[in-house]
Protein backbone atom coordinates (compact mmCIF):
# COMPACT_ATOMS: atom_id res chain seq x y z
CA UNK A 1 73.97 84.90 144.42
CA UNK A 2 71.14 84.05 141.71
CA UNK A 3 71.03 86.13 138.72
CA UNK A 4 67.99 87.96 138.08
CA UNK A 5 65.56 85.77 136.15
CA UNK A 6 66.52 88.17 132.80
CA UNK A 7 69.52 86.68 132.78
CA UNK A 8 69.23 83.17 133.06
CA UNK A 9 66.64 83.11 130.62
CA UNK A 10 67.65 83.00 127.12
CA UNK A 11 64.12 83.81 125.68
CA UNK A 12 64.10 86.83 127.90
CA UNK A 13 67.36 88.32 127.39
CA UNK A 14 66.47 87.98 123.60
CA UNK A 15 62.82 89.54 124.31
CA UNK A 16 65.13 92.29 125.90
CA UNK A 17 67.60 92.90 122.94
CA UNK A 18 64.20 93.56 120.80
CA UNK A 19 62.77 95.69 122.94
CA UNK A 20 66.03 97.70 122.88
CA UNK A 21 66.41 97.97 119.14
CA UNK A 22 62.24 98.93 119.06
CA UNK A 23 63.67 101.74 120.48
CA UNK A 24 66.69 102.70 118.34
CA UNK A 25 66.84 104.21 114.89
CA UNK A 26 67.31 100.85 113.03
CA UNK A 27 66.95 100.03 109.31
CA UNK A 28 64.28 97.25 108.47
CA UNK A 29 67.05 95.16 107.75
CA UNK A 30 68.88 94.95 111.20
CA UNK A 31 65.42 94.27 112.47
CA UNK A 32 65.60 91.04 110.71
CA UNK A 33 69.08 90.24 111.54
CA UNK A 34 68.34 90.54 115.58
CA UNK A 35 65.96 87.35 114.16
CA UNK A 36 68.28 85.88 112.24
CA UNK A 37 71.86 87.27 111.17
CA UNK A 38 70.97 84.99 107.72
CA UNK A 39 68.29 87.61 107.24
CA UNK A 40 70.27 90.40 105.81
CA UNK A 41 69.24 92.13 102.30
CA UNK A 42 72.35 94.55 102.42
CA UNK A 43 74.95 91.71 102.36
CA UNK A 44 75.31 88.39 101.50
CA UNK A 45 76.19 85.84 104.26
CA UNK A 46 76.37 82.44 105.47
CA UNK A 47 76.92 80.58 108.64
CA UNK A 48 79.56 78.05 108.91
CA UNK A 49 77.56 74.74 110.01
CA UNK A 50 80.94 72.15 110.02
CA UNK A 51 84.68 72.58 109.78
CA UNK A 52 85.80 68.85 108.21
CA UNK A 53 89.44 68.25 108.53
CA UNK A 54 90.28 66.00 105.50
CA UNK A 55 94.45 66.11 106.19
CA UNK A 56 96.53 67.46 108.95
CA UNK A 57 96.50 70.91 107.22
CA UNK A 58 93.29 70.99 105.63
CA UNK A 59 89.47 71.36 106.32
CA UNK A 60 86.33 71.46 104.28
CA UNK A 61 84.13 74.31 105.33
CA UNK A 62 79.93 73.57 104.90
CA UNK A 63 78.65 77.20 104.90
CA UNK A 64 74.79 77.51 105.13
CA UNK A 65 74.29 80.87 102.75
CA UNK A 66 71.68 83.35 103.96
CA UNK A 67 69.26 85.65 101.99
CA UNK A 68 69.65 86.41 98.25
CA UNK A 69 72.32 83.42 97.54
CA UNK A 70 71.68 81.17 94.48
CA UNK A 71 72.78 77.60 94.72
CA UNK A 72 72.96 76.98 90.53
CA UNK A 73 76.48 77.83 90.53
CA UNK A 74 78.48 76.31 88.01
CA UNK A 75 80.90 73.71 89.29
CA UNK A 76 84.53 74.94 89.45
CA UNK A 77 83.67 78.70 90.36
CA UNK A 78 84.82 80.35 93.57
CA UNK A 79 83.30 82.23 96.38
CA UNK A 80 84.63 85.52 98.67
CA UNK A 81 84.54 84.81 102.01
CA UNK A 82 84.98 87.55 104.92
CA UNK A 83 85.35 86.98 108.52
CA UNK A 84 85.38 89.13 111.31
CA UNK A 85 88.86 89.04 113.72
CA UNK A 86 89.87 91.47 116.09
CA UNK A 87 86.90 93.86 114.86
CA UNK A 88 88.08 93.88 111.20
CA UNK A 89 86.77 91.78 108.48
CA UNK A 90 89.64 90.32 105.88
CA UNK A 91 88.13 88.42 102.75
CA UNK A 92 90.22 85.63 100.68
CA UNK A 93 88.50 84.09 97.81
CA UNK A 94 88.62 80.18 97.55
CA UNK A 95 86.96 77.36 94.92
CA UNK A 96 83.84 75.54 95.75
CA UNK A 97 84.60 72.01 96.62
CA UNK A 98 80.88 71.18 96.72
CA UNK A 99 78.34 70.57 93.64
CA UNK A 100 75.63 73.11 92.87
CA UNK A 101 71.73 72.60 93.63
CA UNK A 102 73.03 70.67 97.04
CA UNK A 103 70.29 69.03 99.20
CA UNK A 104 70.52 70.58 102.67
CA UNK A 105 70.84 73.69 100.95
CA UNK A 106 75.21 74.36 101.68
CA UNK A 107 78.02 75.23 100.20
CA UNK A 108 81.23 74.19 101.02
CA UNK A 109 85.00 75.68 100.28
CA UNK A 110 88.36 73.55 101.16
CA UNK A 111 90.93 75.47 102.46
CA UNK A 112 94.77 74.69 103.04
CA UNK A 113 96.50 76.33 105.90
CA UNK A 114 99.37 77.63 104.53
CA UNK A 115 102.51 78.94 106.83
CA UNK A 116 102.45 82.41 105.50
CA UNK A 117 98.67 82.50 105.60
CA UNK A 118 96.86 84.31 108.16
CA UNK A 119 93.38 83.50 107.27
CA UNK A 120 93.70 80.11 105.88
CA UNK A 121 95.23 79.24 109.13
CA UNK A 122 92.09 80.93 110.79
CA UNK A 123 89.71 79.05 108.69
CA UNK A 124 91.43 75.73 109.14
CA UNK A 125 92.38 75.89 112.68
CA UNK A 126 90.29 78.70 114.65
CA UNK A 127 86.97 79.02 112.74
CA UNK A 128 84.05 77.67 115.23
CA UNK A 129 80.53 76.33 114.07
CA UNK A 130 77.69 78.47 114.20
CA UNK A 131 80.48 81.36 112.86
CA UNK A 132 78.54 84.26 110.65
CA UNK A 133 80.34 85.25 107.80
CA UNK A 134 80.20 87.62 104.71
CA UNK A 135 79.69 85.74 101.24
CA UNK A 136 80.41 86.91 97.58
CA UNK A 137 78.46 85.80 94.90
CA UNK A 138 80.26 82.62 92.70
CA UNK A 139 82.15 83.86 89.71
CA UNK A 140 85.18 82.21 87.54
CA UNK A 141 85.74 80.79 84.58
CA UNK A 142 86.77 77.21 85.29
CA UNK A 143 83.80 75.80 84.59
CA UNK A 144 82.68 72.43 83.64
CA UNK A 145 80.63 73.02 80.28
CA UNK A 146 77.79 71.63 79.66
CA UNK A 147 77.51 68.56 78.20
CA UNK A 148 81.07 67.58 79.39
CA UNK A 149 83.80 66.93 76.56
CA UNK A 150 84.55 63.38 75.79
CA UNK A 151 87.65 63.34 76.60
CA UNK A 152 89.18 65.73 79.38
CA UNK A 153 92.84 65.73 81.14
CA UNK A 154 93.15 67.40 85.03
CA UNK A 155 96.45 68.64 85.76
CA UNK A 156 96.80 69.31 88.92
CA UNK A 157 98.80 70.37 92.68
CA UNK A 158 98.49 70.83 96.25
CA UNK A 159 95.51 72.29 96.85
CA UNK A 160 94.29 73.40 93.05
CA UNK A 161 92.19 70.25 93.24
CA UNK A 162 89.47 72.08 94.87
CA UNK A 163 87.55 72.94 91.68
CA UNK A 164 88.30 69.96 90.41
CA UNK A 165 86.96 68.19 92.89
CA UNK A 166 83.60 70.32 91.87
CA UNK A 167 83.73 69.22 88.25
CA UNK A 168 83.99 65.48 89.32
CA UNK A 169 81.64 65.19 92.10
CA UNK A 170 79.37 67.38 89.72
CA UNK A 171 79.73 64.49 86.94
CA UNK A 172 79.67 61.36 90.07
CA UNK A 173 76.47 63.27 90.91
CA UNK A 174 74.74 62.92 87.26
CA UNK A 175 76.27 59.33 87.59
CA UNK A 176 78.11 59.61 84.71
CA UNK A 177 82.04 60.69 84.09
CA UNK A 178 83.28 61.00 80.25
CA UNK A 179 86.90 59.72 79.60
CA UNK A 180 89.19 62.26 82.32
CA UNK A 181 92.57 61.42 83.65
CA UNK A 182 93.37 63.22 86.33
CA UNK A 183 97.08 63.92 87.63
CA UNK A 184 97.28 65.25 90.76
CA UNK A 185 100.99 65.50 92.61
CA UNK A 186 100.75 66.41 96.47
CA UNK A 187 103.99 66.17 98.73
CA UNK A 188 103.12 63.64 100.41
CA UNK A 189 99.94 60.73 100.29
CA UNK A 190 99.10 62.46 104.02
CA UNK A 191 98.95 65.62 102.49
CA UNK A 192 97.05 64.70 99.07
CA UNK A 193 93.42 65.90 99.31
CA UNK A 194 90.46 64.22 98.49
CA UNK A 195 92.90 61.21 97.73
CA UNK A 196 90.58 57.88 99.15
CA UNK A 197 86.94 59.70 97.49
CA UNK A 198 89.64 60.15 94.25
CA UNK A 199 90.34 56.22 94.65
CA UNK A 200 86.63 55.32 94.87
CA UNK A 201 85.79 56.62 91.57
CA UNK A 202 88.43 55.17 90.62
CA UNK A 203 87.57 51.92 91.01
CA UNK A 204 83.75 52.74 90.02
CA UNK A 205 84.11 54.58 87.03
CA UNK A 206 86.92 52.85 84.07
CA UNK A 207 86.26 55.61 82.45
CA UNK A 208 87.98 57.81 85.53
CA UNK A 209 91.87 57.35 85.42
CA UNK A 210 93.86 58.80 88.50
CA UNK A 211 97.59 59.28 88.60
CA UNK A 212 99.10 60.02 91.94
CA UNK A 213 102.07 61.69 91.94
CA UNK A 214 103.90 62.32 95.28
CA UNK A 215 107.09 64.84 95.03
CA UNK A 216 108.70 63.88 97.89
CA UNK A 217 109.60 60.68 96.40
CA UNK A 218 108.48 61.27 92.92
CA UNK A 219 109.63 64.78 91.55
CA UNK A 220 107.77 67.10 90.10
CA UNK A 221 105.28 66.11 86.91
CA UNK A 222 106.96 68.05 84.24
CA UNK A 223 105.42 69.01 81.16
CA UNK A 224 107.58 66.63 79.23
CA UNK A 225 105.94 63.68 80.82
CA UNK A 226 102.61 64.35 79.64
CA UNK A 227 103.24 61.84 76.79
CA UNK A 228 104.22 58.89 79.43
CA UNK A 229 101.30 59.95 81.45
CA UNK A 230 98.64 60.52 79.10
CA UNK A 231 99.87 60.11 75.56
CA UNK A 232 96.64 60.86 73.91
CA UNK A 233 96.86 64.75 76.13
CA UNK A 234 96.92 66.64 72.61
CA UNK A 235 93.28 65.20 71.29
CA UNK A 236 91.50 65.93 75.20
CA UNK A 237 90.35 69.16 76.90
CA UNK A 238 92.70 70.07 79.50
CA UNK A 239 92.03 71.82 83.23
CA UNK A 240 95.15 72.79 85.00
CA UNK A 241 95.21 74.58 88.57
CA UNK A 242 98.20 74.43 90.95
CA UNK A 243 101.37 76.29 92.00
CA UNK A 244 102.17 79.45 89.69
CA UNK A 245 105.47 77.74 88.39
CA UNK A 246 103.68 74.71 87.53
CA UNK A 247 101.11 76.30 85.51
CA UNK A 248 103.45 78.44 83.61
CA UNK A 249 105.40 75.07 82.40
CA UNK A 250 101.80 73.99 80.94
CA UNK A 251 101.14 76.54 79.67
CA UNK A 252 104.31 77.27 77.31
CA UNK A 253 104.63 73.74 76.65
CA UNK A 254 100.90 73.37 75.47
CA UNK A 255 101.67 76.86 73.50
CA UNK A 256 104.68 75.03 71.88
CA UNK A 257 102.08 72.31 70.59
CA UNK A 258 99.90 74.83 69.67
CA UNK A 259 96.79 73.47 71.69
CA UNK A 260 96.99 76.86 74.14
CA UNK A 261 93.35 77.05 73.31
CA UNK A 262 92.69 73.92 74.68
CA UNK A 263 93.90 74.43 78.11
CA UNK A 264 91.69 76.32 80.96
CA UNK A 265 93.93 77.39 83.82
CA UNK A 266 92.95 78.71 87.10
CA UNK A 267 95.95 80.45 89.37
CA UNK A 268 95.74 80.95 93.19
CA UNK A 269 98.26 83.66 92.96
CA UNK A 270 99.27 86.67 90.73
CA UNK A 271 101.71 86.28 87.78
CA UNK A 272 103.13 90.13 88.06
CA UNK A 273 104.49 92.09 85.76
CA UNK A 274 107.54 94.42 87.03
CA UNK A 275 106.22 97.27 89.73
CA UNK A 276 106.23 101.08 89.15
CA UNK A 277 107.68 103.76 90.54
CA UNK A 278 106.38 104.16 93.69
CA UNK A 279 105.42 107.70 95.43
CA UNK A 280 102.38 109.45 97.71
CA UNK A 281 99.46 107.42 98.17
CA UNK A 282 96.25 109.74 98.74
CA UNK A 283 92.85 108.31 99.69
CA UNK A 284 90.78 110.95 98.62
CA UNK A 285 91.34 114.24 98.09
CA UNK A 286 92.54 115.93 101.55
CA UNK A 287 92.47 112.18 102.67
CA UNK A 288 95.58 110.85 104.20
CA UNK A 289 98.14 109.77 102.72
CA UNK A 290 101.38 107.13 102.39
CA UNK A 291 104.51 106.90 100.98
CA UNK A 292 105.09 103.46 99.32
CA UNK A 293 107.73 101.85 97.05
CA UNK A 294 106.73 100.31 93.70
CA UNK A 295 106.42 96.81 94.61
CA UNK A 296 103.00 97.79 97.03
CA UNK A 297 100.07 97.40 96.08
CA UNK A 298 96.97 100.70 96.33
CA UNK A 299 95.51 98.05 98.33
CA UNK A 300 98.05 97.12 100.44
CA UNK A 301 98.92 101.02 100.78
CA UNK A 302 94.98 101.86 102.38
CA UNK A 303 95.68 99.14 104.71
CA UNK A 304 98.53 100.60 106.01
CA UNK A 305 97.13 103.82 106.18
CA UNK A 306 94.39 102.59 108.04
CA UNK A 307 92.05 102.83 105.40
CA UNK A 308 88.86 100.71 105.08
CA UNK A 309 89.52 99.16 101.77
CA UNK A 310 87.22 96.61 99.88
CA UNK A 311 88.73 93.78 98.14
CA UNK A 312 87.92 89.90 97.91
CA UNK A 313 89.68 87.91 95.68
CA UNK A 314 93.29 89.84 96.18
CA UNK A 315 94.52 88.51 92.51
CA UNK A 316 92.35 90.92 90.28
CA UNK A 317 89.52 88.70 89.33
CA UNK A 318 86.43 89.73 91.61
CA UNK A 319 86.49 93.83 90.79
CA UNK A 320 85.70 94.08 94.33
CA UNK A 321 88.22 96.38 95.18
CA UNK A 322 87.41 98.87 91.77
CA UNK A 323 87.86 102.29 93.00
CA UNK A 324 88.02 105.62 90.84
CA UNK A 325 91.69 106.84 89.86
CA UNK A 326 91.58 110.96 90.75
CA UNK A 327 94.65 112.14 89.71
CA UNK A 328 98.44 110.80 89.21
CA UNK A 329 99.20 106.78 87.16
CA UNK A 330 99.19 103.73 88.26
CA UNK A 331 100.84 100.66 86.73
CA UNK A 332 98.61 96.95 86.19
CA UNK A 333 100.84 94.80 87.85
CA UNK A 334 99.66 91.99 85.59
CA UNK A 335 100.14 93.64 82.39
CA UNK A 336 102.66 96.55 83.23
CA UNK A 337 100.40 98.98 81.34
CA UNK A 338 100.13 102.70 83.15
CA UNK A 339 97.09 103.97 83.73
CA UNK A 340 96.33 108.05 84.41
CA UNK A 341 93.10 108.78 82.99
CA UNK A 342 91.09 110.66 86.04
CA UNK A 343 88.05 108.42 87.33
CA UNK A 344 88.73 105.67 85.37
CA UNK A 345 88.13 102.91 87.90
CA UNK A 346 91.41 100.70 88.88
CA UNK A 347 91.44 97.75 90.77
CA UNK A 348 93.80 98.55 93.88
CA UNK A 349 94.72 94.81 94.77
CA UNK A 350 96.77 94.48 91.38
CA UNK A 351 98.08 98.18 90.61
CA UNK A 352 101.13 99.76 92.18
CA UNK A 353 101.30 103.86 91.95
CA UNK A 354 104.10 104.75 89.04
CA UNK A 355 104.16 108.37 90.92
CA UNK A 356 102.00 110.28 92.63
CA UNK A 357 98.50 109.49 93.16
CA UNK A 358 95.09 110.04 94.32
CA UNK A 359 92.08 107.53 94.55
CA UNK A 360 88.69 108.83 94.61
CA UNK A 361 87.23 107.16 97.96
């Protein structure tokens, strides 16, 4: 049987939809998104134009940002990214890979599948072209100043070479890179990012010096073979991003030389303090309510009461998950300090409840 002409004709099923919405209550904005879901003034977004794979566990995402996005961010920040599965939308936060002011006008994140990760796994192995998905606005600190210092030193592993990548590409791009050594350790040379575009400059730049380090055979870099590595490390500028362990032997052993200042560190994950105490949960006052131990996050506790709650970043950078503390304390799992002034705003993907509580949503 031939469908009615409505139907096989995309032009007129779209002519249709408009029609329809003419006739609903609508704000001006989802007026423009039935002409393009780019077209929104409420939220930021983007469409995902390519998923790259670059190793068997890893893909480069080029995202084509929508309405009210600024391309002058500054290279080593990182983006929130939400996307819609099974009618809820869960947002992760990741580094640009790509170098601000692109031509084409895209952005593009690198994610890792990892086994415990839901949505990296998504993004890496389920995420389809043509995708629409929420965006949040760059922000960070591990930036690339401007003018570059003269001499700089990348420590890095697994998949903390995103920003870096950023900051070099950034510097390739102005065709000129000051005196860096990067060392970057991966597992394997299969699973090393980036590793053949790390080789080219390389060989173009003598400036550029790249030490591979693969654990498997290798061992961990430890932070007593900085001297063999780079012996001048005390006189450069140092970047280090990579496994929480990792970053933590840095960072004491720069402390020990007393160039602490001199290090910029970017973590992927939460160093936590101990939890609290634990108790009743309430989301808003009458709201419901949950009973959770002291190693649970507020945020983790709304999810699981089936509570709408806004976060991005999960590691208490982004503030997107700030909501108003009612009544009761919490404890800042990063710093172990309480907190129990009412509506002082608390950020629910790094506190715990030390007692009862009540958040003001």
């Amino acid at each position: 049987m031939t469908e009615p002409l409505i139907q096989r004709s995309p032009a007129l099923r779209g002519l249709r939809r408009f029609g329809k919405a003419l006739t609903t209550p609508l704000a001006p904005d989802d007026y423009l998104a039935l002409i393009n879901p780019l077209w929104s003034q409420r939220e930021l977004r983007g469409r995902i134009e390519k998923v790259v794979p670059i190793t068997d566990r890893a893909a480069t995402l080029v995202i084509r940002p929508g309405w009210g996005w600024s391309f002058n961010h500054a290279p080593g920040q990182y983006i929130g990214i939400g996307v819609e599965i099974d009618g809820k939308f869960h947002w992760r936060s990741y580094s640009l890979s790509s170098v601000p002011l692109v031509e084409g006008k895209t952005v593009s994140i690198t994610v890792k599948a990892m086994p415990e990760g839901f949505l990296s796994d998504h993004l890496v192995n389920g995420l389809e072209p043509g995708t629409i998905v929420r965006l949040a606005s760059p922000q960070g600190d591990f930036v690339l100043p401007d003018p570059p210092p003269a001499k700089m030193l990348m420590l890095v592993g697994g998949s903390g070479i995103t920003p870096v990548m950023s900051i070099l590409r950034t510097m390739d791009r102005r065709g000129s890179i000051p005196d860096v050594v990067l060392a970057y350790s991966a597992t394997t040379e299969d699973d090393m990012m980036f590793v053949h575009e790390l080789r080219v400059l390389a060989l173009r730049y003598e400036s550029f010096t790249f030490y591979e380090r693969f654990t498997d055979a290798d061992g961990l870099l430890t932070a007593d073979q900085l001297d063999t590595v780079c012996p001048d490390w005390r006189e450069r500028e140092a970047w280090a991003c990579g496994p929480g362990p990792m970053l933590d032997a840095f960072s004491e052993h720069f402390e020990s030389e007393g160039r602490l200042d001199h290090l910029h560190v970017e973590r992927f994950t939460l160093n936590l303090a101990s939890g609290g105490e634990g108790g009743t949960v309430t989301f808003g006052v009458g709201g419901p309510t949950v009973e959770v131990d002291g190693a649970t996050t507020l945020l983790e506790a709304g999810e699981k009461a089936g509570i709408n709650m806004l976060f991005g970043c999960r590691m208490g950078i982004c503030h997107t998950c700030d909501v108003p503390l009612a009544s009761g304390s919490i404890r800042d799992l990063r710093s172990g300090n309480e907190h129990s002034e009412p509506n002082e705003y608390i950020q629910t993907c790094i506190s715990v409840a030390a007692g009862d509580c009540t958040l003001a949503i």
